[in-house]
N, C-alpha and C. Protein backbone atom coordinates (compact mmCIF):
# COMPACT_ATOMS: atom_id res chain seq x y z
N UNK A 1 0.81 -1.18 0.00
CA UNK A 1 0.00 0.00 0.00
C UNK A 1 0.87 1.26 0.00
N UNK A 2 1.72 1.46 1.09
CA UNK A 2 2.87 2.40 1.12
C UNK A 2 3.66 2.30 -0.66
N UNK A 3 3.90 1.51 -0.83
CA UNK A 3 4.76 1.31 -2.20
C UNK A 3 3.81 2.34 -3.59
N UNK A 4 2.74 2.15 -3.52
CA UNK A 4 1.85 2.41 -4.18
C UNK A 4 1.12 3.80 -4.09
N UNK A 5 1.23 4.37 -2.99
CA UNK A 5 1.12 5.58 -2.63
C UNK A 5 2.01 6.16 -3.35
N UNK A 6 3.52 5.87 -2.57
CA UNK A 6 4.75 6.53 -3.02
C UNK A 6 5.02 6.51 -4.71
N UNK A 7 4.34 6.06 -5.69
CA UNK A 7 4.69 5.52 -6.48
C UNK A 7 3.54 6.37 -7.28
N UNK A 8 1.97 6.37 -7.01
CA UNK A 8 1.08 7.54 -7.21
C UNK A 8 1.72 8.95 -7.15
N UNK A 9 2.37 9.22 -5.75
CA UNK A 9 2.89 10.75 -5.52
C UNK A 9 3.95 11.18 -6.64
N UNK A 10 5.25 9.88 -6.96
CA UNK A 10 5.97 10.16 -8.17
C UNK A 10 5.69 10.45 -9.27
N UNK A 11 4.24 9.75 -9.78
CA UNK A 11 4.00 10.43 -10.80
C UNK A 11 3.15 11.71 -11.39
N UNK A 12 2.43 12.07 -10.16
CA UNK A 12 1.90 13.06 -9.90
C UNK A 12 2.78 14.63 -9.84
N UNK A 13 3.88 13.77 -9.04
CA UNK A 13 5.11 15.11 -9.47
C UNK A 13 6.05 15.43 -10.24
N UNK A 14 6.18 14.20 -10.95
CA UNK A 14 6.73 13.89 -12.47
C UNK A 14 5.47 14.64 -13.49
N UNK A 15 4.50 14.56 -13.05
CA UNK A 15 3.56 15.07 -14.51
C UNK A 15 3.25 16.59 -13.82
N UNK A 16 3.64 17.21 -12.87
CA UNK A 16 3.92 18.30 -12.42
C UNK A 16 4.57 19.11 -13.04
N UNK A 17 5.76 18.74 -12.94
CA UNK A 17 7.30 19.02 -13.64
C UNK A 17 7.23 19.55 -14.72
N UNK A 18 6.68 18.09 -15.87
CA UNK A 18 6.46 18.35 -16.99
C UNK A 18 5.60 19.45 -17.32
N UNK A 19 4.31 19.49 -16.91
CA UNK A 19 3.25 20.59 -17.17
C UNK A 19 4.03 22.00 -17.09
N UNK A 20 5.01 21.98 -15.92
CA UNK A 20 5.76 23.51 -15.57
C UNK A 20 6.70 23.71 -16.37
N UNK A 21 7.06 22.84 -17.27
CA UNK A 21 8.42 23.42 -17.98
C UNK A 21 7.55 23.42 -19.43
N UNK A 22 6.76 22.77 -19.73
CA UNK A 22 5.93 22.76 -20.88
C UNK A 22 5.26 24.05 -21.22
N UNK A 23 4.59 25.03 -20.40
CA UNK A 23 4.36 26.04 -20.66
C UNK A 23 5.28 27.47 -20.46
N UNK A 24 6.79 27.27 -21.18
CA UNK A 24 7.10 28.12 -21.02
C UNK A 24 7.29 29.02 -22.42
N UNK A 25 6.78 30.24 -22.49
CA UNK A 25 6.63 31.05 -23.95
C UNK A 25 7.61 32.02 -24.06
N UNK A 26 7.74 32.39 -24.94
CA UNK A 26 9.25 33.12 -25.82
C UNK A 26 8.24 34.32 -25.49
N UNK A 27 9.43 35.05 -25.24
CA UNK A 27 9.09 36.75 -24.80
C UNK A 27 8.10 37.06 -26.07
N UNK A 28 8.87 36.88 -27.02
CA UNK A 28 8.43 37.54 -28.40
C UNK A 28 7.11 36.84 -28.51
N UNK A 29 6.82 35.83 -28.47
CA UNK A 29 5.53 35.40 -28.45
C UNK A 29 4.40 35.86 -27.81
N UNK A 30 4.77 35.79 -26.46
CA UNK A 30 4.03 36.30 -25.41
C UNK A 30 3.87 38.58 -25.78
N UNK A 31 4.62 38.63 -26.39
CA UNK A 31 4.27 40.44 -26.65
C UNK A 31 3.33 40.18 -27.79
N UNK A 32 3.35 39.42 -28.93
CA UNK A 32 2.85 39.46 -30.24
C UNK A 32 1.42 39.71 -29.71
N UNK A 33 0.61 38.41 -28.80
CA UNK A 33 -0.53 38.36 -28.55
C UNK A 33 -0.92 39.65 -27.62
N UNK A 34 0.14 40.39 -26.95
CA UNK A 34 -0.53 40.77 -25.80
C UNK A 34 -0.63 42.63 -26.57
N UNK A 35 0.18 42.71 -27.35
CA UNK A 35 0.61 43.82 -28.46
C UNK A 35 -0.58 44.56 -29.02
N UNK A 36 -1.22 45.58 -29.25
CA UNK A 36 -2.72 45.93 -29.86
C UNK A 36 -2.16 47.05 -30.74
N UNK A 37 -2.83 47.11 -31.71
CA UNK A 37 -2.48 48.18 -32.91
C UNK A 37 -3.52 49.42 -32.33
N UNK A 38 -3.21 50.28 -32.58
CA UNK A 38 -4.06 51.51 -32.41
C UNK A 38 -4.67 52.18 -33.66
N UNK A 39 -6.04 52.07 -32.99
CA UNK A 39 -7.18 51.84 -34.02
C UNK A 39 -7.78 53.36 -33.70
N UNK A 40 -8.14 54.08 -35.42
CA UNK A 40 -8.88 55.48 -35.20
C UNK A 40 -10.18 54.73 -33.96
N UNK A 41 -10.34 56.15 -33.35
CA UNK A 41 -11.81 56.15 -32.97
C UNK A 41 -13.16 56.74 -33.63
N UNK A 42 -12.26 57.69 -34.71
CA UNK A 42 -13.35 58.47 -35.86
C UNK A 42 -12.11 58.34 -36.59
N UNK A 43 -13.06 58.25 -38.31
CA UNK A 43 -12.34 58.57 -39.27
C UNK A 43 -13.35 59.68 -40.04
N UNK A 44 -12.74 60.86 -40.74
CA UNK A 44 -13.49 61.90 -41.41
C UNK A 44 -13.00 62.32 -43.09
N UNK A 45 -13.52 62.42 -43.74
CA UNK A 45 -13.28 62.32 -45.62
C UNK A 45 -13.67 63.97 -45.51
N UNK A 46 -12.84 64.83 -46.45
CA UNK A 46 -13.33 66.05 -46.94
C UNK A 46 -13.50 66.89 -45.41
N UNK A 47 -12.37 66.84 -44.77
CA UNK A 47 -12.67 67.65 -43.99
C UNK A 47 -12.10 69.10 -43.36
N UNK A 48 -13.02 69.83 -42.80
CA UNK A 48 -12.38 71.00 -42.81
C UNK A 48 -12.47 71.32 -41.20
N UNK A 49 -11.26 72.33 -41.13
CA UNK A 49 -11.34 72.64 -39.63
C UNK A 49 -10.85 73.82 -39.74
N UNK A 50 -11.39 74.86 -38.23
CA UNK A 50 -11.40 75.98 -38.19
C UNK A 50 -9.89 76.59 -37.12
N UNK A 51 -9.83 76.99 -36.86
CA UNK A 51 -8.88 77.76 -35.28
C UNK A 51 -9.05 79.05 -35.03
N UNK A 52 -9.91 79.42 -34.36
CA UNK A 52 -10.17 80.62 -33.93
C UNK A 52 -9.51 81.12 -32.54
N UNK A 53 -9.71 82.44 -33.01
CA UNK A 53 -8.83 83.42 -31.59
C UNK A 53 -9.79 84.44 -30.75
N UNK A 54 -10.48 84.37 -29.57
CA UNK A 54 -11.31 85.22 -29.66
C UNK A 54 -11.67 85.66 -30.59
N UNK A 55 -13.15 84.82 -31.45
CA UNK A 55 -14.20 84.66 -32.04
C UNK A 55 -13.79 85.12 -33.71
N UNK A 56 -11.94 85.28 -34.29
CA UNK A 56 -11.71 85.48 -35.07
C UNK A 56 -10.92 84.37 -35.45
N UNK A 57 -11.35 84.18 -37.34
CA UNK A 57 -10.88 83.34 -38.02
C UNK A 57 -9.24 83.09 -37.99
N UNK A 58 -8.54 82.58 -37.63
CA UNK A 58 -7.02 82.48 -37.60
C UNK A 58 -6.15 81.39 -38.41
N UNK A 59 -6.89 80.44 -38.26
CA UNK A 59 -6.14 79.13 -39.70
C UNK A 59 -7.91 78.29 -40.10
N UNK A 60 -7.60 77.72 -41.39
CA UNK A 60 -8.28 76.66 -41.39
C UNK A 60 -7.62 75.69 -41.99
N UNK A 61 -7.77 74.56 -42.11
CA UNK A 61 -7.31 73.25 -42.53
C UNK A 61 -8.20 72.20 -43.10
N UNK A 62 -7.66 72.05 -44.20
CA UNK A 62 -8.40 71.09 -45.03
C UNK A 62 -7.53 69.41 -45.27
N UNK A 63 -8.23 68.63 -44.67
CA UNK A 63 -7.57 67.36 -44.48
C UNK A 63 -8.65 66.28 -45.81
N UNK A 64 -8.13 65.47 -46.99
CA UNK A 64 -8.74 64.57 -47.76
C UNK A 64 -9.54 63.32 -46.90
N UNK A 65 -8.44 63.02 -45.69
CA UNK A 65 -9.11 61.74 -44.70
C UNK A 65 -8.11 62.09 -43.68
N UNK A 66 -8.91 62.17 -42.56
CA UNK A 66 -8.32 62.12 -41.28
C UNK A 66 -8.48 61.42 -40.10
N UNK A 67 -8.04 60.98 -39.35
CA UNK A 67 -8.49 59.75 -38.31
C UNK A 67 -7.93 60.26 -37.17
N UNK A 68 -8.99 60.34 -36.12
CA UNK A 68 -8.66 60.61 -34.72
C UNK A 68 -8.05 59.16 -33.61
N UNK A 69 -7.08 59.39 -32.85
CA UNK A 69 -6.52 58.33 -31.88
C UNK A 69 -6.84 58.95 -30.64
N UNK A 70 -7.29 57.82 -29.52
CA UNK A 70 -7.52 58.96 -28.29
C UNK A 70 -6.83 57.64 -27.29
N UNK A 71 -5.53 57.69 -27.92
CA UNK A 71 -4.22 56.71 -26.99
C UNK A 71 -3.76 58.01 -26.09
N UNK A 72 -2.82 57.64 -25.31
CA UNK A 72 -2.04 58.25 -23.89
C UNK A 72 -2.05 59.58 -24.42
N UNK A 73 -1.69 60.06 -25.72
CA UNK A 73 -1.81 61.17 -26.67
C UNK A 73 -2.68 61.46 -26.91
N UNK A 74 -3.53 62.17 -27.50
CA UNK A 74 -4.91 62.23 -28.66
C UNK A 74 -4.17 63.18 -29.87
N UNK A 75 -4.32 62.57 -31.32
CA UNK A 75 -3.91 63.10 -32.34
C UNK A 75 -4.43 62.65 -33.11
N UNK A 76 -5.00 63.78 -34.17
CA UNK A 76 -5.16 63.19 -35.48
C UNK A 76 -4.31 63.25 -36.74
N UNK A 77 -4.23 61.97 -37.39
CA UNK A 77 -3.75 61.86 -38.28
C UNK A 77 -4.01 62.27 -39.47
N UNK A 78 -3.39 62.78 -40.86
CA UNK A 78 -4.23 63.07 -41.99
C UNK A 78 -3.16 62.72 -43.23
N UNK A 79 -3.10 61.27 -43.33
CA UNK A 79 -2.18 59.95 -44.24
C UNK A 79 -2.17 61.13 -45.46
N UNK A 80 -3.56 61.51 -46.14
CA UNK A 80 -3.23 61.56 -47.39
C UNK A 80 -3.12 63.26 -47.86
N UNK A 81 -2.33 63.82 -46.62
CA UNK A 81 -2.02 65.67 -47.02
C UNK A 81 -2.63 66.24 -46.04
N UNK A 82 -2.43 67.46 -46.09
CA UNK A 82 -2.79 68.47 -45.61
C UNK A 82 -3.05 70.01 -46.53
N UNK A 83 -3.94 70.84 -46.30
CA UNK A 83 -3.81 72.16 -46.63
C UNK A 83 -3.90 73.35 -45.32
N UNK A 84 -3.23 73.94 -45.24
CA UNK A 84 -3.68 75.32 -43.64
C UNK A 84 -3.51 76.49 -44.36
N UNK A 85 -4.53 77.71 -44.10
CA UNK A 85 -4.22 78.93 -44.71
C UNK A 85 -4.35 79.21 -43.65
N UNK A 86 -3.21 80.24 -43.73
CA UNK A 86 -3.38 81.12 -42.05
C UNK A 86 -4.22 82.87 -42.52
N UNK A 87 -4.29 83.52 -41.94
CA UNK A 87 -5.34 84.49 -41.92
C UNK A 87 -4.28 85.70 -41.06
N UNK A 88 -4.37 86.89 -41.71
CA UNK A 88 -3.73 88.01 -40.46
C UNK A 88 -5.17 88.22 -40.21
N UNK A 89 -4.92 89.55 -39.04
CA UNK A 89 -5.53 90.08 -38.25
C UNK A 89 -7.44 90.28 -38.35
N UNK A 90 -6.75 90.73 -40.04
CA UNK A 90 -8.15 90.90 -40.29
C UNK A 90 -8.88 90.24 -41.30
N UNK A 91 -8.44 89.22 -41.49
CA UNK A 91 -9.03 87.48 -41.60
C UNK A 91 -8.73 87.71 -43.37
N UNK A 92 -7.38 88.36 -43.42
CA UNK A 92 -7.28 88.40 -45.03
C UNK A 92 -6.20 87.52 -45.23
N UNK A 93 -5.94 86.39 -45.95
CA UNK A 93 -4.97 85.23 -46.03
C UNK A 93 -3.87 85.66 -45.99
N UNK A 94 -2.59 85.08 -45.36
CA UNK A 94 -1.52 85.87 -45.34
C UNK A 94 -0.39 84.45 -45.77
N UNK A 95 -0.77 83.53 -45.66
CA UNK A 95 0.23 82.02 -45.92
C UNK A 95 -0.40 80.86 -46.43
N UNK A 96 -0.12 79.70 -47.04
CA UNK A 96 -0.53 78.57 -46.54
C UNK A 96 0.40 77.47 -46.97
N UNK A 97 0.11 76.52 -46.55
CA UNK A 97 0.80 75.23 -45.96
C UNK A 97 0.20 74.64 -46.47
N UNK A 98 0.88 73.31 -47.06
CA UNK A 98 0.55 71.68 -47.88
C UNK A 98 1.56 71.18 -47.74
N UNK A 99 1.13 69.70 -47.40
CA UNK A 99 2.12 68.70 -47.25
C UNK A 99 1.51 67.33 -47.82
N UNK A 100 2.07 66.33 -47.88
CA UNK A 100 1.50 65.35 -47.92
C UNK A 100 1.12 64.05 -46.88
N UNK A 101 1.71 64.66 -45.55
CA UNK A 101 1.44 63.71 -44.66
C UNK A 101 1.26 64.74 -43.64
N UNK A 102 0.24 64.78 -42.22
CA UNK A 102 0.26 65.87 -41.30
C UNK A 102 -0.40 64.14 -40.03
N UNK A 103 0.39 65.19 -38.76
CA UNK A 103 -0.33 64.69 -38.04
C UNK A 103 0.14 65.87 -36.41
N UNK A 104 -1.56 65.94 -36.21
CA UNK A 104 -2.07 67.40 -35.31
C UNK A 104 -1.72 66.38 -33.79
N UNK A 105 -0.82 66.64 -33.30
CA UNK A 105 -1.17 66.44 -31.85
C UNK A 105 -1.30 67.42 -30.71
N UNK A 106 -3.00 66.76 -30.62
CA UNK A 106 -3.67 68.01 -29.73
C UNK A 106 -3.41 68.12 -28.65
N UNK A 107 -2.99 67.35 -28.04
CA UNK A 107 -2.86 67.14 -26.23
C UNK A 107 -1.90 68.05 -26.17
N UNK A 108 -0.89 68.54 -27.69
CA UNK A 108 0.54 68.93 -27.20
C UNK A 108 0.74 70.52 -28.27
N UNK A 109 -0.54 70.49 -28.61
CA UNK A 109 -1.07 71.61 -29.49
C UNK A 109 0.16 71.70 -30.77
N UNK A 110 1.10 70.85 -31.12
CA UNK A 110 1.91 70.66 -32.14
C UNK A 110 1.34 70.26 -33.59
N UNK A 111 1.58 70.41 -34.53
CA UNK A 111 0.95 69.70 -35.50
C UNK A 111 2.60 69.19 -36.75
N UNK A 112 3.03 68.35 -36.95
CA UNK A 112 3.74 68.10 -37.84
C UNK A 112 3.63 67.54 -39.30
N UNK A 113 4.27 67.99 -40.05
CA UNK A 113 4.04 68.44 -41.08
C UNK A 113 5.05 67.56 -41.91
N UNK A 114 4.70 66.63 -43.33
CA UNK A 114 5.74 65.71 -43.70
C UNK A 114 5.58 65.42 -45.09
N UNK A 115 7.15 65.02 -46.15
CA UNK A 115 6.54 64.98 -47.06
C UNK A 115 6.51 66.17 -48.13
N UNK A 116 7.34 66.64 -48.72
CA UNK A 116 6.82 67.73 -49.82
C UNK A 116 5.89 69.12 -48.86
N UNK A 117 6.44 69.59 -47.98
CA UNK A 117 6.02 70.02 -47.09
C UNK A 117 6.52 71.97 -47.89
N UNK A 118 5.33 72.84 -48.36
CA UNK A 118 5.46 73.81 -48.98
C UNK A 118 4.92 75.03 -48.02
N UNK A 119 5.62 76.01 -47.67
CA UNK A 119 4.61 77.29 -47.65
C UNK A 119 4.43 78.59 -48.43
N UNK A 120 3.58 79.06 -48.69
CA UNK A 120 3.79 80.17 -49.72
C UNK A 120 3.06 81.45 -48.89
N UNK A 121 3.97 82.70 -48.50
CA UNK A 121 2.98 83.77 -48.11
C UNK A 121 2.91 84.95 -48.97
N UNK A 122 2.03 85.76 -48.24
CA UNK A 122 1.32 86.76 -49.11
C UNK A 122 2.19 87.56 -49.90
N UNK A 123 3.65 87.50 -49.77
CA UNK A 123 4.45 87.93 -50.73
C UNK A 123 4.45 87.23 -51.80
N UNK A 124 4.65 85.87 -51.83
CA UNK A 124 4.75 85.12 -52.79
C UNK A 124 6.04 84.41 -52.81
N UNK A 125 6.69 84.33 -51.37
CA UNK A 125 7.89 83.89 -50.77
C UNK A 125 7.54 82.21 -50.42
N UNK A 126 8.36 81.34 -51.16
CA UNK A 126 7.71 79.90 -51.00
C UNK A 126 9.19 78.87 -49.99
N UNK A 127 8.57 78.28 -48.88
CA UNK A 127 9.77 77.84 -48.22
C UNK A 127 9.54 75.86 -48.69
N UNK A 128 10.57 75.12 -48.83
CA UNK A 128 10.04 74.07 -49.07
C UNK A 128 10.94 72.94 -48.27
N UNK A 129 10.23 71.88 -47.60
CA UNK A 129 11.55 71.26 -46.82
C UNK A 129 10.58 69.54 -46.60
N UNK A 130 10.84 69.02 -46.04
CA UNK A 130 10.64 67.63 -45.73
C UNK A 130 10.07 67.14 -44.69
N UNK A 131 9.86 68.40 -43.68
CA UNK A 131 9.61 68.34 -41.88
C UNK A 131 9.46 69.89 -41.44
N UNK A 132 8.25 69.82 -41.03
CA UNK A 132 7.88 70.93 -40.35
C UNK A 132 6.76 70.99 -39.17
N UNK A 133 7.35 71.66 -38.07
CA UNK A 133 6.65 71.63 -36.99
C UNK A 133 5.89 72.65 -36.67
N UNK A 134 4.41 73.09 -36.49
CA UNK A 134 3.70 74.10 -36.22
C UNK A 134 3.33 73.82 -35.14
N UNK A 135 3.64 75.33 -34.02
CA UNK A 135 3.38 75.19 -32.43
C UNK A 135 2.22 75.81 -32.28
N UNK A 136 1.32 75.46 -32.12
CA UNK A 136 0.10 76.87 -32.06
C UNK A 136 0.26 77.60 -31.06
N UNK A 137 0.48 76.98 -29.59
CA UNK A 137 0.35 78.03 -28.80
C UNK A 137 1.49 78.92 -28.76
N UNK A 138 2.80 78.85 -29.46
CA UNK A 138 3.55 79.83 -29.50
C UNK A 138 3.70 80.64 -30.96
N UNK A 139 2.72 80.31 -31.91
CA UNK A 139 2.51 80.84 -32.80
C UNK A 139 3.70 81.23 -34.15
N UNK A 140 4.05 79.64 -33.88
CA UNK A 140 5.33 79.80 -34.47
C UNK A 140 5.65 78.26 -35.34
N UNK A 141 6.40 78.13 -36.28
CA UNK A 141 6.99 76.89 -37.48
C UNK A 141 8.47 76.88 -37.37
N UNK A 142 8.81 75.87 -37.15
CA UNK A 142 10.33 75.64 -37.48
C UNK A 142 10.24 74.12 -37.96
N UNK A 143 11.89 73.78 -38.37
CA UNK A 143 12.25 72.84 -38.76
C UNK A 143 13.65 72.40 -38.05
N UNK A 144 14.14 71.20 -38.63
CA UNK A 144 15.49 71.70 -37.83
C UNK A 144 16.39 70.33 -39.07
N UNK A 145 15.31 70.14 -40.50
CA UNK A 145 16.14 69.67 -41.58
C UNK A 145 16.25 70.76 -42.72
N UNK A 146 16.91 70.54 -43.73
CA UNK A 146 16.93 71.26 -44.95
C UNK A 146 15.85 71.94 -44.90
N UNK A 147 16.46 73.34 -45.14
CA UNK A 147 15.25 74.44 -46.25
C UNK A 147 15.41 74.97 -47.10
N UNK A 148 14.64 75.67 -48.25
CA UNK A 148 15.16 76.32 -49.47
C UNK A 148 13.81 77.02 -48.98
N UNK A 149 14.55 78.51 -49.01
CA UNK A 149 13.08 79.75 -49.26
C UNK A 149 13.47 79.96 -50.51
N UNK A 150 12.73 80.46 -51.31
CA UNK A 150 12.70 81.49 -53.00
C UNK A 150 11.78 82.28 -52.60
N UNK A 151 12.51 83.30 -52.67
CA UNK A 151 12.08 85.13 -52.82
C UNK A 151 11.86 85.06 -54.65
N UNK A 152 11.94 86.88 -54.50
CA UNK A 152 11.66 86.73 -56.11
C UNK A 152 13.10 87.39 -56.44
N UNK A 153 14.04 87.54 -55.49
CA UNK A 153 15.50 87.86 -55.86
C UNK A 153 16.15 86.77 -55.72
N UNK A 154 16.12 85.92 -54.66
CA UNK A 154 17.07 84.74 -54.10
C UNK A 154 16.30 83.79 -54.18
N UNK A 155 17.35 82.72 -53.79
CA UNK A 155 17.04 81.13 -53.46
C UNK A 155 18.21 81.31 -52.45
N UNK A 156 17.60 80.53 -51.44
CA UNK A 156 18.39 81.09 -49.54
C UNK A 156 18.46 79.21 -49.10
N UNK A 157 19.16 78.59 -48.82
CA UNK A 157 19.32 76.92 -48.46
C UNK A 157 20.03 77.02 -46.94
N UNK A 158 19.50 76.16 -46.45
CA UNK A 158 20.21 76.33 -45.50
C UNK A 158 19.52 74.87 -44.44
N UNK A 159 20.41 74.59 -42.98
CA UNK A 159 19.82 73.62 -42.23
C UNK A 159 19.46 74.26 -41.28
N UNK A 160 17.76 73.93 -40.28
CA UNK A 160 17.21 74.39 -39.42
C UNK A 160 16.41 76.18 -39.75
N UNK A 161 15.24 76.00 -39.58
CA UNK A 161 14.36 77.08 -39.93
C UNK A 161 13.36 77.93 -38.68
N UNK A 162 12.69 78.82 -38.38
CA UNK A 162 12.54 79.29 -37.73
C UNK A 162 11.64 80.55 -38.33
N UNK A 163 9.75 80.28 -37.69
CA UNK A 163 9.46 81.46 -38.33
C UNK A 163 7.88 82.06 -37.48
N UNK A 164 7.76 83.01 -37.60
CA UNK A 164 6.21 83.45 -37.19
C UNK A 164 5.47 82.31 -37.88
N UNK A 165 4.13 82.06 -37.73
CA UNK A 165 3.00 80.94 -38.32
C UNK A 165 2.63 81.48 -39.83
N UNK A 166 2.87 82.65 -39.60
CA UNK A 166 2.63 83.39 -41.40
C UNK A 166 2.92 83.54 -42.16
N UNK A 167 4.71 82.88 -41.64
CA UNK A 167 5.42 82.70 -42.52
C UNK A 167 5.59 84.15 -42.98
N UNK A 168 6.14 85.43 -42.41
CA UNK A 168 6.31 86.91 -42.62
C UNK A 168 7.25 87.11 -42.19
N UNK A 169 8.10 86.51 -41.26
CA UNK A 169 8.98 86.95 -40.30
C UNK A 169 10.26 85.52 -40.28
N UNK A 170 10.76 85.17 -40.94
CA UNK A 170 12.36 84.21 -40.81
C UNK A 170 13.08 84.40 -40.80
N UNK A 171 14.15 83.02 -40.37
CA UNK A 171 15.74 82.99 -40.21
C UNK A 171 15.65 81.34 -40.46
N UNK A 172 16.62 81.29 -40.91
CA UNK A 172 17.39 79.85 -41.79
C UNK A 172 18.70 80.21 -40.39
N UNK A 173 18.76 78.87 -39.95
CA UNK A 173 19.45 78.86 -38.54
C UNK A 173 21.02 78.74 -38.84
N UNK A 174 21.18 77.62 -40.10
CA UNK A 174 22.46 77.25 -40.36
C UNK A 174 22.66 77.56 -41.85
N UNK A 175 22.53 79.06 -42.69
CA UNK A 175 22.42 78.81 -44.29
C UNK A 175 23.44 78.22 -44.45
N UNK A 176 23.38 77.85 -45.85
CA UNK A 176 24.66 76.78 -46.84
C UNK A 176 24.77 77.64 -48.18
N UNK A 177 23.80 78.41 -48.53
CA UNK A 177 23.71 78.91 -49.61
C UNK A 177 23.09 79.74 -50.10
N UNK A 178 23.37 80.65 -50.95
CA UNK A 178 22.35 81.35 -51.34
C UNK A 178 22.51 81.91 -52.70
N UNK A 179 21.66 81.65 -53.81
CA UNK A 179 21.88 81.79 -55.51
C UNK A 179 20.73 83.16 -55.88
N UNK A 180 21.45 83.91 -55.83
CA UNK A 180 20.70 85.66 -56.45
C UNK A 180 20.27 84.87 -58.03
N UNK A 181 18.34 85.49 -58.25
CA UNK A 181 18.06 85.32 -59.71
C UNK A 181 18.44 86.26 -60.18
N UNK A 182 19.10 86.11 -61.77
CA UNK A 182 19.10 87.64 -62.32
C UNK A 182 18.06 87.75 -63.29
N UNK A 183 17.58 89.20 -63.64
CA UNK A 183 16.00 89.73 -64.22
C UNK A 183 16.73 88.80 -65.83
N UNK A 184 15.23 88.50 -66.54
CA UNK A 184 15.74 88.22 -67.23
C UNK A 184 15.14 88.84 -68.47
């Protein structure tokens, strides 16, 4: 009887053993399943948005498709471009902005800008670069890759940019270059 006990308990802790070393999973495995993609909570086609300043028009933005995330962040995305006209004082257009990739993060009032990334203001002064960051609450765009402004005298190149939102007021942080047009 003793023999048989002891002999029950062995295999009971032999198939113990096994069960405990049998379930052991590869890190990478165990993240794959536990891993979640972040999924819009709205998606919007043709859409337009406003930014007002005490009860005056200040940018609007026109996004083709845009999708809101409301992760640790909240931002929306807008995959396929962007357009922003900014507005002076007295809601008469003074800039605007196109890119082909934007994404607004609101929590951090930033919006970045990617992609064939153009501005043109009311002079007719066009800056063009690859990355651009618009701060709203400090009312201000920089970059800190390649830029090329064209005036209607120069072409100005340079690394790292820096400007009012209206694009009226710059400095090219590091120029490299600068090619005077002549009249022709």
């Amino acid at each position: 009887m003793i023999k048989e006990s002891n002999h029950k308990l062995y295999i009971l802790l032999f198939l113990g053993i096994i069960a405990l070393f049998s379930c052991v999973n590869e890190a990478s495995e165990v993240e794959k399943v536990t891993q979640h993609e972040a999924l819009p909570v709205e998606s919007t086609f043709e859409s337009e948005i406003f930014f007002t300043e005490y009860a005056n028009l200040k940018v609007k933005a026109f996004a083709t498709e845009m999708h809101r995330y409301n992760e640790d962040e909240i931002y929306n995305e807008m995959p396929k471009g962007v357009l922003v006209i900014f507005y002076d004082s007295v809601q008469v257009e003074s800039s605007r902005l196109t890119a082909n990739y934007a994404i607004d993060k609101v929590t951090l009032n930033i919006m970045e800008a990617k992609n064939d990334v153009v501005i043109v203001n009311a002079e007719g002064e066009q800056l063009n670069t690859e990355h651009l960051i618009w701060d709203r609450k400090a009312h201000r765009i920089y970059s800190n890759e390649f830029v090329k402004i064209t005036t209607k005298d120069e072409i100005i190149m340079g690394e790292g940019f820096e400007s009012n939102e209206r694009f009226t007021k710059y400095k090219i942080l590091k120029p490299k270059g600068t090619i005077t047009k002549e009249d022709e």
